[in-house]
N, C-alpha and C. Protein backbone atom coordinates (compact mmCIF):
# COMPACT_ATOMS: atom_id res chain seq x y z
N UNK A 1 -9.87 10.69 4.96
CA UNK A 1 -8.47 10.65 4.68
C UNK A 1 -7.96 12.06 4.38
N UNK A 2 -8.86 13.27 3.57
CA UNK A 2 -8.26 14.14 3.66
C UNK A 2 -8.08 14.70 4.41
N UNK A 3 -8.81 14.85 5.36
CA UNK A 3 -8.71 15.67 7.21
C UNK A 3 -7.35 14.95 7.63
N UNK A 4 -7.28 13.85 7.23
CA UNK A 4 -5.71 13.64 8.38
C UNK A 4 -4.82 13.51 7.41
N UNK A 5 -4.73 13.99 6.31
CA UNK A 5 -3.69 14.47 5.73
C UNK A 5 -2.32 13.42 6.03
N UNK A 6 -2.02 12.16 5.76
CA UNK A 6 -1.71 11.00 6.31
C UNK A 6 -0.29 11.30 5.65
N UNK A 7 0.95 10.74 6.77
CA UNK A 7 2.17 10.91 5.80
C UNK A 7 2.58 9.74 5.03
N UNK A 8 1.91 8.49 5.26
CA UNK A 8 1.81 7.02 4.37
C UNK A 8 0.83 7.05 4.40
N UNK A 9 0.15 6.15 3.18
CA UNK A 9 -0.67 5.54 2.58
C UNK A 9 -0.96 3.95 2.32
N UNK A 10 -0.99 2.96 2.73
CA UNK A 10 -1.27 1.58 2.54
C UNK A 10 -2.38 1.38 1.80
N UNK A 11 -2.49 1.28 0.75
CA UNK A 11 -3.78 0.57 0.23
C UNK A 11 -4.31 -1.15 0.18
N UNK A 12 -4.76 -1.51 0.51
CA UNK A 12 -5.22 -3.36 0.36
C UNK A 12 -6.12 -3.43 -0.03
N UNK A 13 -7.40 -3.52 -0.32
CA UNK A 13 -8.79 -3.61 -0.68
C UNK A 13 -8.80 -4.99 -0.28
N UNK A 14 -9.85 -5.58 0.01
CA UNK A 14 -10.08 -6.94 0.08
C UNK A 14 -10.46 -7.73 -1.40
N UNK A 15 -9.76 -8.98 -1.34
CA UNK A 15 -10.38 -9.89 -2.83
C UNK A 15 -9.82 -9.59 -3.32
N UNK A 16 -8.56 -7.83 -3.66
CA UNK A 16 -7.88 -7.98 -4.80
C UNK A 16 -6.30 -7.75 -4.83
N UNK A 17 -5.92 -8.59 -5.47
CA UNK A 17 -4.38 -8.92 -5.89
C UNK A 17 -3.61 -7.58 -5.84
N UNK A 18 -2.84 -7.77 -6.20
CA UNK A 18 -2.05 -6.48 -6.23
C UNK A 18 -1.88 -5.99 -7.89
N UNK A 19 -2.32 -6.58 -8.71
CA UNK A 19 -2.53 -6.25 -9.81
C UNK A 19 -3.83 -5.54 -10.05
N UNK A 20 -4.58 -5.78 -9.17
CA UNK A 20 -5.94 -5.41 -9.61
C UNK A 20 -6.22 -3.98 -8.86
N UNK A 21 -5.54 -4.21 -7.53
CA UNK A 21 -5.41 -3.10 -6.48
C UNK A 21 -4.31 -1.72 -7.31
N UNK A 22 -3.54 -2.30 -8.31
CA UNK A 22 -2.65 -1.06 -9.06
C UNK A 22 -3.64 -0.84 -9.89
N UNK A 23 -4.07 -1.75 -10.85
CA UNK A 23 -5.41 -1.30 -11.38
C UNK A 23 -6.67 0.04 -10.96
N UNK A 24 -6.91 -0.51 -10.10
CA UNK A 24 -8.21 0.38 -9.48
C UNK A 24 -7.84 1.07 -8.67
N UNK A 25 -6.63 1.30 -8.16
CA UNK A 25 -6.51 2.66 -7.18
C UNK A 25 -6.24 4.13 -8.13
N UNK A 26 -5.92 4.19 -9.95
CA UNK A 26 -5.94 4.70 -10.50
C UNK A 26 -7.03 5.86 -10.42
N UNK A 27 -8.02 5.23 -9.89
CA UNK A 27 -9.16 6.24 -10.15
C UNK A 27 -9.06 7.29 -8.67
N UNK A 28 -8.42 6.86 -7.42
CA UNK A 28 -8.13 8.36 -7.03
C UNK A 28 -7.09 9.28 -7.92
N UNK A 29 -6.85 9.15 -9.07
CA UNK A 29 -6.22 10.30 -9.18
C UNK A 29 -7.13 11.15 -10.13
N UNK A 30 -8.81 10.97 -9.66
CA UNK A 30 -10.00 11.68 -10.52
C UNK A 30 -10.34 12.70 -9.05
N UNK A 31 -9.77 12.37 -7.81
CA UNK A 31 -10.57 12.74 -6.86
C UNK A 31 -9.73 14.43 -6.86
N UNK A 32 -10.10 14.90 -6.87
CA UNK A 32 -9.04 16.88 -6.88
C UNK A 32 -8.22 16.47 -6.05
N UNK A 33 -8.43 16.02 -4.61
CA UNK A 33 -8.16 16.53 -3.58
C UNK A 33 -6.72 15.26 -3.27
N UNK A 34 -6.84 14.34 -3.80
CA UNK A 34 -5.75 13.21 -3.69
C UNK A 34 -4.28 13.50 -3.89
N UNK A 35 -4.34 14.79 -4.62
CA UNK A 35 -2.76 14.96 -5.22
C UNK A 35 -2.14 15.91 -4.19
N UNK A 36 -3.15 16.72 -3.07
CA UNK A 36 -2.51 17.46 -2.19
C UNK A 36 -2.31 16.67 -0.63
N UNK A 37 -2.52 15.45 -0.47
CA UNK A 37 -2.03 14.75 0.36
C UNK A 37 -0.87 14.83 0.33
N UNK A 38 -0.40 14.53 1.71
CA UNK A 38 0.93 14.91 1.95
C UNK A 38 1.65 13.27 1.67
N UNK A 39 1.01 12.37 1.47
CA UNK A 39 1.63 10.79 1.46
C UNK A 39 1.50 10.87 0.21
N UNK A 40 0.67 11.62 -0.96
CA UNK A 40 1.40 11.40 -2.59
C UNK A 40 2.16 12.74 -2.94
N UNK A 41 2.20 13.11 -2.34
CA UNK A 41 3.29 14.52 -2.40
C UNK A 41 4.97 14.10 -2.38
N UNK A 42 4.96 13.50 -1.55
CA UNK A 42 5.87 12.61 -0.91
C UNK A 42 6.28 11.12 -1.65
N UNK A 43 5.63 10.64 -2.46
CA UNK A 43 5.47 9.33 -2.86
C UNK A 43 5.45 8.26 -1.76
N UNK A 44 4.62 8.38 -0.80
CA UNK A 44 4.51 7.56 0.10
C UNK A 44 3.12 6.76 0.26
N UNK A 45 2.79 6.13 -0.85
CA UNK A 45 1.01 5.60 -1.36
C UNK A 45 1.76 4.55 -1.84
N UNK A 46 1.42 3.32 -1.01
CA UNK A 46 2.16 2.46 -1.09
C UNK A 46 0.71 1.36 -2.03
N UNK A 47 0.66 0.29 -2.59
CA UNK A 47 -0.48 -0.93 -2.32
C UNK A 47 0.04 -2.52 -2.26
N UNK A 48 -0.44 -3.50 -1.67
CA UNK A 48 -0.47 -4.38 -1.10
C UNK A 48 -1.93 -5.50 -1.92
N UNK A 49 -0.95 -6.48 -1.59
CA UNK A 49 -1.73 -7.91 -2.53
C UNK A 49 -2.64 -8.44 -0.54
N UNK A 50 -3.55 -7.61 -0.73
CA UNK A 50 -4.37 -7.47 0.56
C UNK A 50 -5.60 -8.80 0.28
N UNK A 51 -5.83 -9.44 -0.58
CA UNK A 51 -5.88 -10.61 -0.60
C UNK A 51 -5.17 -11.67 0.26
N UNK A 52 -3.96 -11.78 0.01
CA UNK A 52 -3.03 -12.63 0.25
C UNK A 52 -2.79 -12.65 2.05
N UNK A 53 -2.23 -11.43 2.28
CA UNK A 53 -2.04 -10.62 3.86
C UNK A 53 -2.48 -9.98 4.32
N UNK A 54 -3.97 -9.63 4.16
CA UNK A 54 -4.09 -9.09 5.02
C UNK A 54 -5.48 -8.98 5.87
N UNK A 55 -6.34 -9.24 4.26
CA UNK A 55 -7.99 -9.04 4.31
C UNK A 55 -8.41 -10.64 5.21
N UNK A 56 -7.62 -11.30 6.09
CA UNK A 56 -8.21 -12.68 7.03
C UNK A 56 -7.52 -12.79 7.76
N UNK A 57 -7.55 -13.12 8.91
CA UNK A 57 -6.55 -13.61 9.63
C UNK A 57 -5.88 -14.94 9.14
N UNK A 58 -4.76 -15.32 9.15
CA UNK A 58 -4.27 -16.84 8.79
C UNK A 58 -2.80 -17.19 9.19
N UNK A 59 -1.87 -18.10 8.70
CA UNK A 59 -0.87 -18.12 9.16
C UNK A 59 0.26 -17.17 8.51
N UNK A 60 -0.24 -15.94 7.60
CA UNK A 60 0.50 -15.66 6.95
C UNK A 60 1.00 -13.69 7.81
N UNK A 61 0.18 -13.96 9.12
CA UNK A 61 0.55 -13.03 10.08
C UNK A 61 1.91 -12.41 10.02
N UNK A 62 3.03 -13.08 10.20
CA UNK A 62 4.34 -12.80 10.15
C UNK A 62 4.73 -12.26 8.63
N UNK A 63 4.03 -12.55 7.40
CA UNK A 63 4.78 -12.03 6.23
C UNK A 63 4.11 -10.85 6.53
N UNK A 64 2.55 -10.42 6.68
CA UNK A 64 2.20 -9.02 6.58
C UNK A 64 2.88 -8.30 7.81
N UNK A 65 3.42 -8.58 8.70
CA UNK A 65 4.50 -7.61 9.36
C UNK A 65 5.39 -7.41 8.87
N UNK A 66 6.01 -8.17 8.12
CA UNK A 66 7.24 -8.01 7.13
C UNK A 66 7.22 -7.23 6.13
N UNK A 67 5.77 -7.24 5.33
CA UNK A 67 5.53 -6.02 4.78
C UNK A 67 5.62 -4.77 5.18
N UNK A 68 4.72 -4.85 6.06
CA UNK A 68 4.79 -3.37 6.46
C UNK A 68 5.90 -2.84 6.83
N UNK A 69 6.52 -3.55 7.87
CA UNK A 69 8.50 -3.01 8.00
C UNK A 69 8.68 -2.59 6.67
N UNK A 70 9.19 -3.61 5.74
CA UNK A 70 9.31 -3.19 4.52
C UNK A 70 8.83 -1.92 3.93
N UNK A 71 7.61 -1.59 4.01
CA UNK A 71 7.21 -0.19 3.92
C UNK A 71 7.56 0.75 4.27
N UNK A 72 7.52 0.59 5.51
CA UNK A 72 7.38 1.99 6.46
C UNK A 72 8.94 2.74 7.10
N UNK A 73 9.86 0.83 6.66
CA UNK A 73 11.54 1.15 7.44
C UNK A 73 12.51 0.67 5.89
N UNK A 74 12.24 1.31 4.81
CA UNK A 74 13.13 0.15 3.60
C UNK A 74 14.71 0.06 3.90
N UNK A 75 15.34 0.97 4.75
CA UNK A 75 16.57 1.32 5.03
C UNK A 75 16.95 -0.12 6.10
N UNK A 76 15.82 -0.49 6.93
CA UNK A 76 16.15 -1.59 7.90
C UNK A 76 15.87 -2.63 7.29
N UNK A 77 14.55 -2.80 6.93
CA UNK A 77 14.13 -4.07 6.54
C UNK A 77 13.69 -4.66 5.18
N UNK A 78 14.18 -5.91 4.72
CA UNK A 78 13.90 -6.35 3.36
C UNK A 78 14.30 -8.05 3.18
N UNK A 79 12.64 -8.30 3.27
CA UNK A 79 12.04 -9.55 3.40
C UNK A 79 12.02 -10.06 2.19
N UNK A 80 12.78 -9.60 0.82
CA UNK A 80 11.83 -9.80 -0.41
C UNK A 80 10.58 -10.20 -1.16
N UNK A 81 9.63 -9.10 -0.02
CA UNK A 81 8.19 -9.22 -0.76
C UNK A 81 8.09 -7.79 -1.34
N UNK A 82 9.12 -6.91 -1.89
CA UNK A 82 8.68 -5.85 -2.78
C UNK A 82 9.06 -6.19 -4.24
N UNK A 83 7.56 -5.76 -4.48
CA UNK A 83 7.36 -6.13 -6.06
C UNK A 83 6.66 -7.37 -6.81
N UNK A 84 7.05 -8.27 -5.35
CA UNK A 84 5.72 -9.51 -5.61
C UNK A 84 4.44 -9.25 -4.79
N UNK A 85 4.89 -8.36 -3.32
CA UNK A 85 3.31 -8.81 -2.93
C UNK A 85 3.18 -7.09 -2.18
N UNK A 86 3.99 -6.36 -2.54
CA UNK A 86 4.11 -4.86 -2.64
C UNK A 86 4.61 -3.81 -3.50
N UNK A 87 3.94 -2.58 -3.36
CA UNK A 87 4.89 -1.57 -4.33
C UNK A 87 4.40 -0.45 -4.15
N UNK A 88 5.10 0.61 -4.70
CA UNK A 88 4.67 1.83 -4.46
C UNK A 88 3.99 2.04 -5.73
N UNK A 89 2.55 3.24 -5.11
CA UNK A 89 1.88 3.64 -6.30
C UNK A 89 2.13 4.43 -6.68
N UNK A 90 2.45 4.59 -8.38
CA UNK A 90 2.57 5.60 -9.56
C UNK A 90 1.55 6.54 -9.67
N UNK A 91 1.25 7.57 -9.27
CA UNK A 91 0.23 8.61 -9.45
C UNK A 91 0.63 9.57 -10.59
């Protein structure tokens, strides 16, 4: 991730909620090199209840596109899944 210097960030982990995923993504901010990414420079380190949407395939295909719009376009699109099953991370 640091070689491509990414201008977003999506985090999901599998198995965990989005509580747990705000939880534990805390600990990149031990890594040096995390704060000169250009996607937390930017506040663009987003995380996702990757449990729910994303970590299986299921019928819930159409909300995780909705997310991500949501992410990536907030000016176009808003499904109201920010804040229940997305958010941006606080570094």
């Amino acid at each position: 991730m640091i070689a491509a210097n990414p201008d977003v960030i999506v985090i999901m982990p599998c198995g965990f909620d989005l509580e747990r995923t705000e939880k534990e993504a805390q600990i990149l901010n031990n890594h040096s090199d995390w704060k000169n990414l250009k996607a937390v420079k930017n506040d663009q380190v987003f995380i996702v209840d990757g449990n729910a949407y994303f970590n299986r395939p299921s019928q819930r295909l159409v909300d995780s596109t909705e997310i991500l719009a949501e992410i990536l376009h907030p000016s176009l699109f808003n499904y109201g899944f920010k804040g229940k099953s997305w958010k941006a991370l606080t570094v």
